[in-house]
N, C-alpha and C. Protein backbone atom coordinates (compact mmCIF):
# COMPACT_ATOMS: atom_id res chain seq x y z
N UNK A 1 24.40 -74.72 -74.92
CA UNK A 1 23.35 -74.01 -74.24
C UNK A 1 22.78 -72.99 -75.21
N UNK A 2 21.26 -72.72 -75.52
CA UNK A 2 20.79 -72.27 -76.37
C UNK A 2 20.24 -71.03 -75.70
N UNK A 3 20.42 -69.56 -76.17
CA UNK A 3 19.90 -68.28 -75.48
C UNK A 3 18.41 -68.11 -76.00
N UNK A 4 17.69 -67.44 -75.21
CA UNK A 4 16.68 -67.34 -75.21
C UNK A 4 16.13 -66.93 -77.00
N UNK A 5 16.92 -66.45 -77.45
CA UNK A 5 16.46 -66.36 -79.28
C UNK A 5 17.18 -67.43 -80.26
N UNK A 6 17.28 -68.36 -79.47
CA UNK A 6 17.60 -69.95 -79.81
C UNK A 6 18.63 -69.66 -80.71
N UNK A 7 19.89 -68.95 -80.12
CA UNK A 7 21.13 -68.78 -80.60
C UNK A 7 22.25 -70.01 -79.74
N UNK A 8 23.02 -70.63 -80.42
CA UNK A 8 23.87 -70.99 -79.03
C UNK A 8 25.16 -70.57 -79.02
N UNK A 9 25.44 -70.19 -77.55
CA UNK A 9 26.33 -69.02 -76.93
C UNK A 9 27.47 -69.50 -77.39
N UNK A 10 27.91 -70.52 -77.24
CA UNK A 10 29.10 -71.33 -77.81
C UNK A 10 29.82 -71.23 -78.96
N UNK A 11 28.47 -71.23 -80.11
CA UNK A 11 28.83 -71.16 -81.46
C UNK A 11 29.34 -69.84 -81.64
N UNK A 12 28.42 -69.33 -81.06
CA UNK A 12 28.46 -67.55 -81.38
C UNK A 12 30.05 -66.99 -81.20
N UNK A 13 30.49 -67.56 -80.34
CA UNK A 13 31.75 -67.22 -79.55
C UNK A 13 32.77 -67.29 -80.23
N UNK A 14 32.40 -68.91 -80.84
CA UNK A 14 33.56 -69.32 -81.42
C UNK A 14 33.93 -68.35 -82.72
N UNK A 15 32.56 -68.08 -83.18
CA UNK A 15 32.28 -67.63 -84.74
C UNK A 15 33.19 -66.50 -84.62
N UNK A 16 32.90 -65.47 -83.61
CA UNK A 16 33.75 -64.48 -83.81
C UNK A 16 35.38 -64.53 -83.37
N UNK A 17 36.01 -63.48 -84.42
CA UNK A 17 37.43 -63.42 -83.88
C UNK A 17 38.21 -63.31 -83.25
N UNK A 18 37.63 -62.59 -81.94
CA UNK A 18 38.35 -62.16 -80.78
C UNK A 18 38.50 -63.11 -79.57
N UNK A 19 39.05 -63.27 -78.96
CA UNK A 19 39.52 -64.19 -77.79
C UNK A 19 39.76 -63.76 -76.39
N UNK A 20 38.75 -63.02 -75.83
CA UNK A 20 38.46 -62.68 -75.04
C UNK A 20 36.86 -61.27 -75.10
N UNK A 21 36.11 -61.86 -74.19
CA UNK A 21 34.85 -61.55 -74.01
C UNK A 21 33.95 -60.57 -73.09
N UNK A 22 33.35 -59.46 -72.93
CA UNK A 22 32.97 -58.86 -72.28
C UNK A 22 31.23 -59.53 -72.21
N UNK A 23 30.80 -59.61 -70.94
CA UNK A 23 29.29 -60.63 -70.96
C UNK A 23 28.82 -59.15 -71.84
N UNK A 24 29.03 -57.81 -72.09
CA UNK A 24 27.90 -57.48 -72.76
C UNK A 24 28.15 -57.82 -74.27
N UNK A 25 29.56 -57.84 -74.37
CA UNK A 25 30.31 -58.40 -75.64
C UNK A 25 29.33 -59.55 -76.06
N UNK A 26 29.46 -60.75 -75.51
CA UNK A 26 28.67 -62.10 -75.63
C UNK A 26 26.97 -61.68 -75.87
N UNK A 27 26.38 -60.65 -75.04
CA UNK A 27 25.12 -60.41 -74.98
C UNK A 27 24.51 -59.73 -76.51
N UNK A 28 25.27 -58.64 -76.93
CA UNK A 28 25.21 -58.71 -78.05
C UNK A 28 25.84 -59.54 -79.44
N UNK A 29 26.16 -60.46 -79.43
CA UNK A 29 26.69 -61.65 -80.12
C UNK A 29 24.95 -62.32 -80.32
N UNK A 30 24.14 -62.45 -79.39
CA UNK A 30 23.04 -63.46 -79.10
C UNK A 30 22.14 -62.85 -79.13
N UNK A 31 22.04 -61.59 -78.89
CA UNK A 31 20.55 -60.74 -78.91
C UNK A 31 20.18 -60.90 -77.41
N UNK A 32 20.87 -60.99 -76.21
CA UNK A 32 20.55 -61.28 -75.27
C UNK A 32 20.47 -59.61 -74.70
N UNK A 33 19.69 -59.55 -73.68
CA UNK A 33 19.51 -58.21 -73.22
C UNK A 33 19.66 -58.36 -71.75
N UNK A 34 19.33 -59.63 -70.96
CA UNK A 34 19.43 -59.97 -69.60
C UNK A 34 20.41 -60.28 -69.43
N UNK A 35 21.38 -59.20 -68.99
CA UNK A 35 22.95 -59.37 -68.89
C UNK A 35 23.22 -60.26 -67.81
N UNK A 36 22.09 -60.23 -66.32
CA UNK A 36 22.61 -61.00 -64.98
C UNK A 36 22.04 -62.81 -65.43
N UNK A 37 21.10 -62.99 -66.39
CA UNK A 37 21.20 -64.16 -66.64
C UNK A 37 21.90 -64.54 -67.55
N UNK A 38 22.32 -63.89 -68.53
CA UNK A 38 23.52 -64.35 -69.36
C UNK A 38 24.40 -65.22 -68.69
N UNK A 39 25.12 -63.96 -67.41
CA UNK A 39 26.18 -63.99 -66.64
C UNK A 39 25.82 -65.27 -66.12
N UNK A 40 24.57 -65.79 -65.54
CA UNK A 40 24.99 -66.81 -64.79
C UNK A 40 24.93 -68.53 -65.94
N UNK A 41 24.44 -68.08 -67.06
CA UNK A 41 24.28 -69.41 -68.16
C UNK A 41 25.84 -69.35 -68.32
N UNK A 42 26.94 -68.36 -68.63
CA UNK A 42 27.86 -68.88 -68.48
C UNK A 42 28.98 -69.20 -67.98
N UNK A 43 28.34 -68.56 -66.64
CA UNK A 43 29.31 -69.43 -65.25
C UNK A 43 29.00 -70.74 -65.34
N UNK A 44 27.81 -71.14 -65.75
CA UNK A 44 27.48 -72.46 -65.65
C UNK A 44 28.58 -73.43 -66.95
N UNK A 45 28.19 -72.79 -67.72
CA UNK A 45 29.19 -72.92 -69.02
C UNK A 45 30.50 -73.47 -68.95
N UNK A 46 31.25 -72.55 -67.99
CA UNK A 46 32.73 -72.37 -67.25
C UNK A 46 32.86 -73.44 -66.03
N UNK A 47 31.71 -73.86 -65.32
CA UNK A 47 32.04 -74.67 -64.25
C UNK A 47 31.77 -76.34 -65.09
N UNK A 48 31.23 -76.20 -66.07
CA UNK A 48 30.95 -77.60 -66.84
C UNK A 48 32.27 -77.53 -67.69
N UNK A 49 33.16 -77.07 -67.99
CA UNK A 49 34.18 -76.51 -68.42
C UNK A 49 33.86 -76.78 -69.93
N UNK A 50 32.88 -76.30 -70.09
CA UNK A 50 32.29 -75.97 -71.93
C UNK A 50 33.29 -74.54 -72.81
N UNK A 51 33.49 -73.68 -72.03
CA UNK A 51 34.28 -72.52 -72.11
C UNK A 51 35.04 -72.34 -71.11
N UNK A 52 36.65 -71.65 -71.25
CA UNK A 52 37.25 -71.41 -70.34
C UNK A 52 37.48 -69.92 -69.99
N UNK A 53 37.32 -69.90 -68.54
CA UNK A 53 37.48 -68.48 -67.62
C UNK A 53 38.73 -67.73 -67.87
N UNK A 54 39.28 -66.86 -68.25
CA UNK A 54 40.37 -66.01 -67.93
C UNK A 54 40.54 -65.81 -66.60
N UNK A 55 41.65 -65.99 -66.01
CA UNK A 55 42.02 -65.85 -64.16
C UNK A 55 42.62 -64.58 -64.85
């Protein structure tokens, strides 16, 4: 899934070192500023099981 500054969220994620994510964490990773659509590109993300959720 590609963010609106044709970054993809995925890569970005992976690229960095840490293993666990705050959506503003991820938001600045991408240049994303719309934190409530972030949030829902990667629930979508998580229910396609592209990335996995922390319970």
């Amino acid at each position: 899934m590609v963010g609106e500054k044709g970054k993809d969220i995925i890569l970005e994620i992976y690229r960095d070192s840490r293993t666990v994510f705050r959506i503003n964490d991820i938001a600045m990773l991408i240049g994303e500023r719309k934190t409530a659509s972030l949030s829902k590109r990667l629930n979508y993300l998580c229910t396609e099981r592209k990335i996995a959720q922390s319970t």
